[in-house]
PDB file of N, CA and C in Angstrom:
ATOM      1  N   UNK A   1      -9.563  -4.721  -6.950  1.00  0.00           N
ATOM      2  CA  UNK A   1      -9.247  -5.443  -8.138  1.00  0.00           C
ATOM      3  C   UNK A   1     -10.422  -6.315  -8.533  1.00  0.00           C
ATOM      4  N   UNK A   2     -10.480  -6.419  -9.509  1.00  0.00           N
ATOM      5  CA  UNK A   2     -11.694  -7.241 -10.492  1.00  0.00           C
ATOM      6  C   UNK A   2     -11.736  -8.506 -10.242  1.00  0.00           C
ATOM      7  N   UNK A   3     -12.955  -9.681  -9.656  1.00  0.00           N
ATOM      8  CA  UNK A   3     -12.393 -10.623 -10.043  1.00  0.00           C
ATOM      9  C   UNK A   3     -11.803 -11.494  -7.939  1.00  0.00           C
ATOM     10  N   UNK A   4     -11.414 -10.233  -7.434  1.00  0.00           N
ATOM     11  CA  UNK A   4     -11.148 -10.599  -5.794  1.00  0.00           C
ATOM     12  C   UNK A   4     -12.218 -10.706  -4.841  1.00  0.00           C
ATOM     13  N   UNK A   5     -11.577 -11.693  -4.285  1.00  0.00           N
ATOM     14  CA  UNK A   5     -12.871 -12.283  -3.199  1.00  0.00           C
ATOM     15  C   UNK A   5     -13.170 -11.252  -2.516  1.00  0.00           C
ATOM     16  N   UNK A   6     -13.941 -10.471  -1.820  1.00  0.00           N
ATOM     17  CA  UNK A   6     -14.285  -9.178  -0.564  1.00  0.00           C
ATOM     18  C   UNK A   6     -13.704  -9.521   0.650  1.00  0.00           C
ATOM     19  N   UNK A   7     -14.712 -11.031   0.838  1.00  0.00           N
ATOM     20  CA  UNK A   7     -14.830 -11.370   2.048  1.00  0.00           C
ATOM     21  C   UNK A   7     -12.674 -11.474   2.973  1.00  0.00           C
ATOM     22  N   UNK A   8     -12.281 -11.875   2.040  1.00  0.00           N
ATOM     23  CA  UNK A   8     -10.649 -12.221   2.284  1.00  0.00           C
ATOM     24  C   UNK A   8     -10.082 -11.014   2.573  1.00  0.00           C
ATOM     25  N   UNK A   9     -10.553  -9.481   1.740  1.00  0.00           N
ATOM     26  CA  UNK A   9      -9.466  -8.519   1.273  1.00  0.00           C
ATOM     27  C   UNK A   9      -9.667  -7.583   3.212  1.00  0.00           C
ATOM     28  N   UNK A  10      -8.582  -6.713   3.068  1.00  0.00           N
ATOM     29  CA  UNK A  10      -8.698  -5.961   4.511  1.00  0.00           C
ATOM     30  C   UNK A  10      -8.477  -4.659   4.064  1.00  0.00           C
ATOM     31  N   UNK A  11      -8.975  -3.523   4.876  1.00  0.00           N
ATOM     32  CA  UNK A  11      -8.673  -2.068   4.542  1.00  0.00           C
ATOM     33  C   UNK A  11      -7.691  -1.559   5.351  1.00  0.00           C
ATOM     34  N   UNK A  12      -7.514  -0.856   4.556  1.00  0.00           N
ATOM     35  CA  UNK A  12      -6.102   0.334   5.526  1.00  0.00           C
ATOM     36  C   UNK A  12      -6.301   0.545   6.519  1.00  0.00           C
ATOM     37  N   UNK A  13      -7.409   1.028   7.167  1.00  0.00           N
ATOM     38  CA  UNK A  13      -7.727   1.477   8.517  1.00  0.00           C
ATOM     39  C   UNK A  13      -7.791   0.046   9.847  1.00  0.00           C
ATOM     40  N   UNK A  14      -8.051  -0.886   8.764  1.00  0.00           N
ATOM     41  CA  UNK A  14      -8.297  -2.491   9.703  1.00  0.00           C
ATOM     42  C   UNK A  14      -6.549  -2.552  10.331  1.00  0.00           C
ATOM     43  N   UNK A  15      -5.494  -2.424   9.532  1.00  0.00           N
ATOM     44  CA  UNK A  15      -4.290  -2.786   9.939  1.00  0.00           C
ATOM     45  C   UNK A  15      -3.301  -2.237  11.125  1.00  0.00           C
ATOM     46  N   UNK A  16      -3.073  -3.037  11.637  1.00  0.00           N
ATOM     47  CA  UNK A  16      -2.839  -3.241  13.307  1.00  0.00           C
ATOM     48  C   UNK A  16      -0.749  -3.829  13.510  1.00  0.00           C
ATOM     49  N   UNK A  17       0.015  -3.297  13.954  1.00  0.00           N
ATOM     50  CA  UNK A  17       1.652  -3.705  14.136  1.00  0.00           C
ATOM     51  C   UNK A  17       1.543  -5.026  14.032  1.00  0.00           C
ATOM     52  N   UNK A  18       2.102  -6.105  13.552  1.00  0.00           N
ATOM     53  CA  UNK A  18       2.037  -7.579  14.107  1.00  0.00           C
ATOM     54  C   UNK A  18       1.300  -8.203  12.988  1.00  0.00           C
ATOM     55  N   UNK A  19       0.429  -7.569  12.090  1.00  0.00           N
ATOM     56  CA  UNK A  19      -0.757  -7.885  11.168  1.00  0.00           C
ATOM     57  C   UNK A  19       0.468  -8.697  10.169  1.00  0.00           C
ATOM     58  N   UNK A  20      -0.130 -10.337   9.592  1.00  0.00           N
ATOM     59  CA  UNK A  20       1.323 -10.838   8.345  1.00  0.00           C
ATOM     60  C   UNK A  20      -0.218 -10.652   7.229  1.00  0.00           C
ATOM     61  N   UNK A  21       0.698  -9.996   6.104  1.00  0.00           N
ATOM     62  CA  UNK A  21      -0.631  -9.195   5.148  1.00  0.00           C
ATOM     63  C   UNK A  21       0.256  -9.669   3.750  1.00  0.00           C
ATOM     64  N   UNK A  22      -0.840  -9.794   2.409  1.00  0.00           N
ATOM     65  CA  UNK A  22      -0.002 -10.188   1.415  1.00  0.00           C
ATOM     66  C   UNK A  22      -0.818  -8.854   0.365  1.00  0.00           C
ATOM     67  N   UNK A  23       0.023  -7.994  -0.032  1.00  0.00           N
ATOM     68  CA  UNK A  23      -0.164  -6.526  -0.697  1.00  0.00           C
ATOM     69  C   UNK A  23       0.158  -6.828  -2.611  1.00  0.00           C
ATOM     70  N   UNK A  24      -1.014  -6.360  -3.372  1.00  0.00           N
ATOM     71  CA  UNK A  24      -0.815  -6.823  -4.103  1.00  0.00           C
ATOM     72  C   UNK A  24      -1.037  -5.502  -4.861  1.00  0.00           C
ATOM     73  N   UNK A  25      -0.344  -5.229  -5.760  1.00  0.00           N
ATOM     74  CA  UNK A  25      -0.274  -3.918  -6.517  1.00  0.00           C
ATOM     75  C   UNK A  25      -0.189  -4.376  -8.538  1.00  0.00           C
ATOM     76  N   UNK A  26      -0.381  -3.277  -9.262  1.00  0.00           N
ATOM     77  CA  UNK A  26      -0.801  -3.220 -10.324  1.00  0.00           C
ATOM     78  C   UNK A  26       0.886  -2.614 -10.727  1.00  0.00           C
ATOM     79  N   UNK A  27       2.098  -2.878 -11.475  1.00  0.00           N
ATOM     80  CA  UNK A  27       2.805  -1.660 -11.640  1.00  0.00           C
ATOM     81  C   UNK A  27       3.346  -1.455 -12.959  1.00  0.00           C
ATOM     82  N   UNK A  28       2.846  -0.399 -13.776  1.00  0.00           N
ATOM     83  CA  UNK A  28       2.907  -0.131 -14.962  1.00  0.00           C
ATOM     84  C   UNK A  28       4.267   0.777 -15.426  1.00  0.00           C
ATOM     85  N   UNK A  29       4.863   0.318 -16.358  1.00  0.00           N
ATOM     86  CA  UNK A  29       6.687   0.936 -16.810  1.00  0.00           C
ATOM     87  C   UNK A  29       6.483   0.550 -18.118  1.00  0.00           C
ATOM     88  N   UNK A  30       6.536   1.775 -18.591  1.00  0.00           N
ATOM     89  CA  UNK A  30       6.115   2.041 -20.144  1.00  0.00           C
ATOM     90  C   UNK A  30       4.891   1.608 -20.352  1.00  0.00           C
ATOM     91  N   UNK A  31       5.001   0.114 -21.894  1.00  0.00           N
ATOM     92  CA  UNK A  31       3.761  -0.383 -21.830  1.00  0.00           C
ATOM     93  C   UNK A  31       3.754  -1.923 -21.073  1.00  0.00           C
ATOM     94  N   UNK A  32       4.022  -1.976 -20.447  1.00  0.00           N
ATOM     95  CA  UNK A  32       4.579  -3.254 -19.549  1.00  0.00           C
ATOM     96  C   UNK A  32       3.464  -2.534 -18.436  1.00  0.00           C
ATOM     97  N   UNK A  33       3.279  -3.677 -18.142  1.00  0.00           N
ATOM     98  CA  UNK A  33       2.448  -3.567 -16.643  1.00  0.00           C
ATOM     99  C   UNK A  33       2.241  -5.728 -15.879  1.00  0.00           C
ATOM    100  N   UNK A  34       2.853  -5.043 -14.584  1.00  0.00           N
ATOM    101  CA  UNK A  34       2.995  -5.989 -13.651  1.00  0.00           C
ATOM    102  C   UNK A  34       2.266  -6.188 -12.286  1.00  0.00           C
ATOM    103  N   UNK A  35       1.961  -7.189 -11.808  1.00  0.00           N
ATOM    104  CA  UNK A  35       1.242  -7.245 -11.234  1.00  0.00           C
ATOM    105  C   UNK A  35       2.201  -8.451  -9.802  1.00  0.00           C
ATOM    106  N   UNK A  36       2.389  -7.499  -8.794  1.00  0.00           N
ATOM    107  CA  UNK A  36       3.712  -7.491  -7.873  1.00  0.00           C
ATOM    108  C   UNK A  36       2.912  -7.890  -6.228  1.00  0.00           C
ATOM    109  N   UNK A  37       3.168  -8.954  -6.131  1.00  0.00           N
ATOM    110  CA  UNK A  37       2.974  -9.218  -4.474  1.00  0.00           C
ATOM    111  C   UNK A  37       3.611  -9.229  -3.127  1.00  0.00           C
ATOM    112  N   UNK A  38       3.360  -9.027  -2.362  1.00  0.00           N
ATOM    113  CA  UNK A  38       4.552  -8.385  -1.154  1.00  0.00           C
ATOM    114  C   UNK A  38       3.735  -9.259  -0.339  1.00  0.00           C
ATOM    115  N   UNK A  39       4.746  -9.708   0.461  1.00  0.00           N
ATOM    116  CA  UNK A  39       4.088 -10.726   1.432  1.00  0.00           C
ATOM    117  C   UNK A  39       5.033  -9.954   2.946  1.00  0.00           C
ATOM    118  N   UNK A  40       4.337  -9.396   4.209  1.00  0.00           N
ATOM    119  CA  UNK A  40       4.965  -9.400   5.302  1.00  0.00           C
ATOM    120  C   UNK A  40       4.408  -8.922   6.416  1.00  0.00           C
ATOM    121  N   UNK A  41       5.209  -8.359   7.102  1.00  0.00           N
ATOM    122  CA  UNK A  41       4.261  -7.966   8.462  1.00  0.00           C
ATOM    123  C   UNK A  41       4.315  -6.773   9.170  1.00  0.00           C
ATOM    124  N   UNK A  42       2.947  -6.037   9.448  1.00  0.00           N
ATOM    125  CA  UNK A  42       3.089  -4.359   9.498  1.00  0.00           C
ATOM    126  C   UNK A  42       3.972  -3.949  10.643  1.00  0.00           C
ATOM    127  N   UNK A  43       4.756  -3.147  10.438  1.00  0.00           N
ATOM    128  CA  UNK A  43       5.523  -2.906  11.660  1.00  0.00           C
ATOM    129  C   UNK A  43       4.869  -1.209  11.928  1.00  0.00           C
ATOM    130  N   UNK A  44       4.016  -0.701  10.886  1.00  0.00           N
ATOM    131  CA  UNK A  44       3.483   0.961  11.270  1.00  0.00           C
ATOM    132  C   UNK A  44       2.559   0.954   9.583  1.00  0.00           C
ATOM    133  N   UNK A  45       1.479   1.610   9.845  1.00  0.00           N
ATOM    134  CA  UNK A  45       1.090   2.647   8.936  1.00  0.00           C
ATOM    135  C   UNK A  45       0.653   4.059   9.687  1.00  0.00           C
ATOM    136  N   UNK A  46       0.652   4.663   8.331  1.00  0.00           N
ATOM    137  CA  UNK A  46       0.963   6.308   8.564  1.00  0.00           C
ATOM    138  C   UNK A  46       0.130   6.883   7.136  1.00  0.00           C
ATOM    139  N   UNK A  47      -0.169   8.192   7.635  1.00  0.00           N
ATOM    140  CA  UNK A  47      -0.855   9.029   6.476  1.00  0.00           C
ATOM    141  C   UNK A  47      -0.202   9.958   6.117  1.00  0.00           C
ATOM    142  N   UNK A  48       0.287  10.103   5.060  1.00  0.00           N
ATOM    143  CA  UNK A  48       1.826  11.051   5.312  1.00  0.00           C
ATOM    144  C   UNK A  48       1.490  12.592   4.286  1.00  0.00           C
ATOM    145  N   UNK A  49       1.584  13.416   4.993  1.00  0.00           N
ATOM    146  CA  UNK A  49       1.188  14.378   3.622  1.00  0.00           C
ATOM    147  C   UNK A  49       2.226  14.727   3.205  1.00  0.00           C
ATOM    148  N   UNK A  50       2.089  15.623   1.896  1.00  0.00           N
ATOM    149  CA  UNK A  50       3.446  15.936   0.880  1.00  0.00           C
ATOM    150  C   UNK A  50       2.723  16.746  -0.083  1.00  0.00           C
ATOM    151  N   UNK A  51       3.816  17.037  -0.627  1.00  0.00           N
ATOM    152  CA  UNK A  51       3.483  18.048  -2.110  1.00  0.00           C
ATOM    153  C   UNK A  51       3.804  17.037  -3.270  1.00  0.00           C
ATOM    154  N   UNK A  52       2.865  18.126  -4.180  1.00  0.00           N
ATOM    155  CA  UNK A  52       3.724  17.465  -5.356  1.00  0.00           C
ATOM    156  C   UNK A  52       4.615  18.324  -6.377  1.00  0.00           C
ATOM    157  N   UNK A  53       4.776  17.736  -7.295  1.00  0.00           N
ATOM    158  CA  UNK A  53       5.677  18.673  -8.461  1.00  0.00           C
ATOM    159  C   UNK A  53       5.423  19.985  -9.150  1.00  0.00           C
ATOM    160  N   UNK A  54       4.628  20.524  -8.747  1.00  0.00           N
ATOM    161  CA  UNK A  54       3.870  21.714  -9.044  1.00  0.00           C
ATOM    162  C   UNK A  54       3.198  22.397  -8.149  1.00  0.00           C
ATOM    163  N   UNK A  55       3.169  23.837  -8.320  1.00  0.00           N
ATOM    164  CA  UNK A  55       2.519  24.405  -7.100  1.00  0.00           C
ATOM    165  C   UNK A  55       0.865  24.654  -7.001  1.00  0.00           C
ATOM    166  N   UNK A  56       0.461  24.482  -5.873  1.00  0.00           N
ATOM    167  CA  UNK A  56      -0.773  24.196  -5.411  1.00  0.00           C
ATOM    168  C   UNK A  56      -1.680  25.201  -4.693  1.00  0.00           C
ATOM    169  N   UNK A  57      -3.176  25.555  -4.288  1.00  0.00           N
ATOM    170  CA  UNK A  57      -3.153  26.011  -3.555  1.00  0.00           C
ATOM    171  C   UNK A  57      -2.779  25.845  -2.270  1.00  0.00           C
ATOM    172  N   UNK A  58      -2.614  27.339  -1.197  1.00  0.00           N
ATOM    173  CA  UNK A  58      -1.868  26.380   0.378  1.00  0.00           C
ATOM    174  C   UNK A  58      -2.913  25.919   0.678  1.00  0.00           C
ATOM    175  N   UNK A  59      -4.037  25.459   0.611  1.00  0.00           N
ATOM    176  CA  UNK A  59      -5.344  24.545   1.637  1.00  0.00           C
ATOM    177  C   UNK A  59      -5.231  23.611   1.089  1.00  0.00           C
ATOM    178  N   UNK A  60      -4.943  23.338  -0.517  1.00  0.00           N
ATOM    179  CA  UNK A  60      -5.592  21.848  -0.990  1.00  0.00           C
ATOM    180  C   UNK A  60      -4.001  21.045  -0.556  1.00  0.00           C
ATOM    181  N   UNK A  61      -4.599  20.181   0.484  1.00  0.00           N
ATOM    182  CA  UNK A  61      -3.453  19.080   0.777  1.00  0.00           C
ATOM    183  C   UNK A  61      -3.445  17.894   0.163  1.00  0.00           C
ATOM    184  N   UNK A  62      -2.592  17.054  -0.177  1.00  0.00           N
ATOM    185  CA  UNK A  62      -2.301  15.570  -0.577  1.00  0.00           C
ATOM    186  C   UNK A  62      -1.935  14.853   0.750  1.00  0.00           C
ATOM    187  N   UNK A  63      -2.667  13.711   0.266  1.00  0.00           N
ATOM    188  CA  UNK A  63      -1.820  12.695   1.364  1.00  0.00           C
ATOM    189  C   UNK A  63      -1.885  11.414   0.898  1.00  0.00           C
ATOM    190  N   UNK A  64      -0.801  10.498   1.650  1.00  0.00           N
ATOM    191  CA  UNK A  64      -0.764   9.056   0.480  1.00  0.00           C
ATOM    192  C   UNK A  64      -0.678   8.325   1.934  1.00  0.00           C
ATOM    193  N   UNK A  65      -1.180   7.104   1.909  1.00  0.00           N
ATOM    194  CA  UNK A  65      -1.555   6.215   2.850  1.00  0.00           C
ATOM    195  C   UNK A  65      -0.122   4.913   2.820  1.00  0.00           C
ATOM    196  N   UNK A  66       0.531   4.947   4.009  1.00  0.00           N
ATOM    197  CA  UNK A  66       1.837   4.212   3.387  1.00  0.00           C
ATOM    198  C   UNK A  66       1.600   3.159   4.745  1.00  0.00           C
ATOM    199  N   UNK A  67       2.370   1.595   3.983  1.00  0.00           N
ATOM    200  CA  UNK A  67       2.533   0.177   5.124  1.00  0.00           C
ATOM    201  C   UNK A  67       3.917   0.074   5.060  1.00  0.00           C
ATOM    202  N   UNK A  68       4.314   0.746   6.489  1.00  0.00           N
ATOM    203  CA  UNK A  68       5.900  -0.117   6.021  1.00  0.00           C
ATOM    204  C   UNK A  68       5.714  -1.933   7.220  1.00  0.00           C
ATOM    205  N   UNK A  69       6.521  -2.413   6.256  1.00  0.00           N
ATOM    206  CA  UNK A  69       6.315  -4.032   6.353  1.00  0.00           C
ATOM    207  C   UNK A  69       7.381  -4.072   6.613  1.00  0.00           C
ATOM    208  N   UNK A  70       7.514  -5.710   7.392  1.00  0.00           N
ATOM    209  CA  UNK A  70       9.078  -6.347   7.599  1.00  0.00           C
ATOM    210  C   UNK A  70       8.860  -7.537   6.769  1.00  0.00           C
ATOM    211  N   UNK A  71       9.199  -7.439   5.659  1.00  0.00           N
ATOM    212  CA  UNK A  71       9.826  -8.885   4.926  1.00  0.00           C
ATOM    213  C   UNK A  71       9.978 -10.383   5.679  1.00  0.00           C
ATOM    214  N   UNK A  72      10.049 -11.198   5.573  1.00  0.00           N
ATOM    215  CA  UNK A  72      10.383 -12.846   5.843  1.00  0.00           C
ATOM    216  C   UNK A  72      12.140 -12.850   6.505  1.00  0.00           C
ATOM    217  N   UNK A  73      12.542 -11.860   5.336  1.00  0.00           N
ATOM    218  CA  UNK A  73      14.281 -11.892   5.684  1.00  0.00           C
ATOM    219  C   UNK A  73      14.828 -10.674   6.514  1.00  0.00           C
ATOM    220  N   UNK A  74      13.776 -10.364   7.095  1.00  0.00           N
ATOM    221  CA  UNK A  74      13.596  -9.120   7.932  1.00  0.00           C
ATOM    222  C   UNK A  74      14.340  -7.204   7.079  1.00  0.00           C
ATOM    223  N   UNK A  75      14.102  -7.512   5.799  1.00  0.00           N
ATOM    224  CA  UNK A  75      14.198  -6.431   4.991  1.00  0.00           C
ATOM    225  C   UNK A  75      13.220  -5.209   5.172  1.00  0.00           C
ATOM    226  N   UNK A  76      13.097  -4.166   5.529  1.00  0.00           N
ATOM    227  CA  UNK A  76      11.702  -3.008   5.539  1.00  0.00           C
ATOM    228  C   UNK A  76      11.476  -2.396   3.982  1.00  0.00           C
ATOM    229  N   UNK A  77      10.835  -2.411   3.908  1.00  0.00           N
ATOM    230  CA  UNK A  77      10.110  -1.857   2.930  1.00  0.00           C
ATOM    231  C   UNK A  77       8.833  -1.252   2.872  1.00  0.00           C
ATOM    232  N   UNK A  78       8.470  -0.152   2.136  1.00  0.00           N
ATOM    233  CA  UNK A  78       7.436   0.714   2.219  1.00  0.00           C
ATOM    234  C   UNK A  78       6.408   0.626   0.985  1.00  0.00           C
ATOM    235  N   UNK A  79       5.023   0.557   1.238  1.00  0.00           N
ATOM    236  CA  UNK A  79       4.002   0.793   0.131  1.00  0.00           C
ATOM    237  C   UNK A  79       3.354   1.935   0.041  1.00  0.00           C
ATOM    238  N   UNK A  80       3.471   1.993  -0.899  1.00  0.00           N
ATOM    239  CA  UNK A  80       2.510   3.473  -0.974  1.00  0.00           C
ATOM    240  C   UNK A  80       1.105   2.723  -1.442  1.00  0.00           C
ATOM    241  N   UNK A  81      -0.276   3.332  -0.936  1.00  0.00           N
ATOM    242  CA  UNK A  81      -1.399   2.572  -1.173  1.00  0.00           C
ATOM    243  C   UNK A  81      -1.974   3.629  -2.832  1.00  0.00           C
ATOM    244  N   UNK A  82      -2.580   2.814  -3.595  1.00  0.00           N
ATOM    245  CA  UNK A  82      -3.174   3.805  -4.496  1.00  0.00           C
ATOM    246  C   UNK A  82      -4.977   3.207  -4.452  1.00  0.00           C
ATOM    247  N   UNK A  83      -5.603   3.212  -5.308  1.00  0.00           N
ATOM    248  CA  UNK A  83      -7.117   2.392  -5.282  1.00  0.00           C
ATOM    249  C   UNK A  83      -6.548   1.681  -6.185  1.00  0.00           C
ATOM    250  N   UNK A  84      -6.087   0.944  -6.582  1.00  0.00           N
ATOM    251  CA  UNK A  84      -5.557  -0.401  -6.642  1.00  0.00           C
ATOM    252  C   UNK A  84      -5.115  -1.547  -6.031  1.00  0.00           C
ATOM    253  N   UNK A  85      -4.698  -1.194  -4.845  1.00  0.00           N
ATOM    254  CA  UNK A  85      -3.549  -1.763  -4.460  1.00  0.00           C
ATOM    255  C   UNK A  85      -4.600  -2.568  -3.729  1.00  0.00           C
ATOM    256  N   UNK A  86      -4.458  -3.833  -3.141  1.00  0.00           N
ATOM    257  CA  UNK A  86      -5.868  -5.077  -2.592  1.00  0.00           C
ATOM    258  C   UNK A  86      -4.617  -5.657  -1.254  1.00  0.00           C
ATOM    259  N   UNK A  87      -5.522  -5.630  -0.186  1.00  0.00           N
ATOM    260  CA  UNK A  87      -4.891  -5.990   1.293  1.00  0.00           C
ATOM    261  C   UNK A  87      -5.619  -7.546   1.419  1.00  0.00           C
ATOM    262  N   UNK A  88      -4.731  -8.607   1.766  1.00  0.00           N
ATOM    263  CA  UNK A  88      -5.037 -10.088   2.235  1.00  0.00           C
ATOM    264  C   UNK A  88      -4.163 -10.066   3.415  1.00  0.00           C
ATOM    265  N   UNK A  89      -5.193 -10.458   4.293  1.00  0.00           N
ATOM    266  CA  UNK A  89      -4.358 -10.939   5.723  1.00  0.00           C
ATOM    267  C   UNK A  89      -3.575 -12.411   5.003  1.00  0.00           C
ATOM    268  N   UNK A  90      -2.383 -12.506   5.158  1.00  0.00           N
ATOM    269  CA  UNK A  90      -1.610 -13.764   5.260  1.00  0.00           C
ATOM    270  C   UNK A  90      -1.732 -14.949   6.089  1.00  0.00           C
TER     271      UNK A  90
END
């Protein structure tokens, strides 16, 4: 994101179980676009492959880089990472 400190932000590969991280995403619905912060603590990331809505060749794979977090109120929830999305250790 434009504008964010470096030195503060963390990468996907840095994140470790136990890590309290504040995830900040871009999220656009219609012409509305929001800008959504998640504050919690990694309990797993994973590289998950999948398809998408259309067919592909069989070699070219997708994969989406996901944090599932435990919330404050101990809620789980999952991120999907895009090149947007900016990692702050908490």
């Amino acid at each position: 994101m434009v504008g964010s400190n470096a030195s503060t932000l963390t990468r996907f590969e840095e994140l470790k179980p136990g890590d309290r991280i504040e995830v900040e995403q871009v999220v656009t619905v219609g012409l509305q676009r929001r800008t959504v912060k998640t504050v919690g603590t990694v309990v797993r990331t994973e590289r998950t492959r999948h398809g998408l809505h259309f067919r592909r060749a069989p070699d070219d794979k997708v994969f989406s880089d996901v944090i599932l977090l435990e919330l404050p109120d101990g809620e789980l929830t999952s991120i999907c990472m895009d090149e947007f999305t900016v990692i702050r250790r908490a």
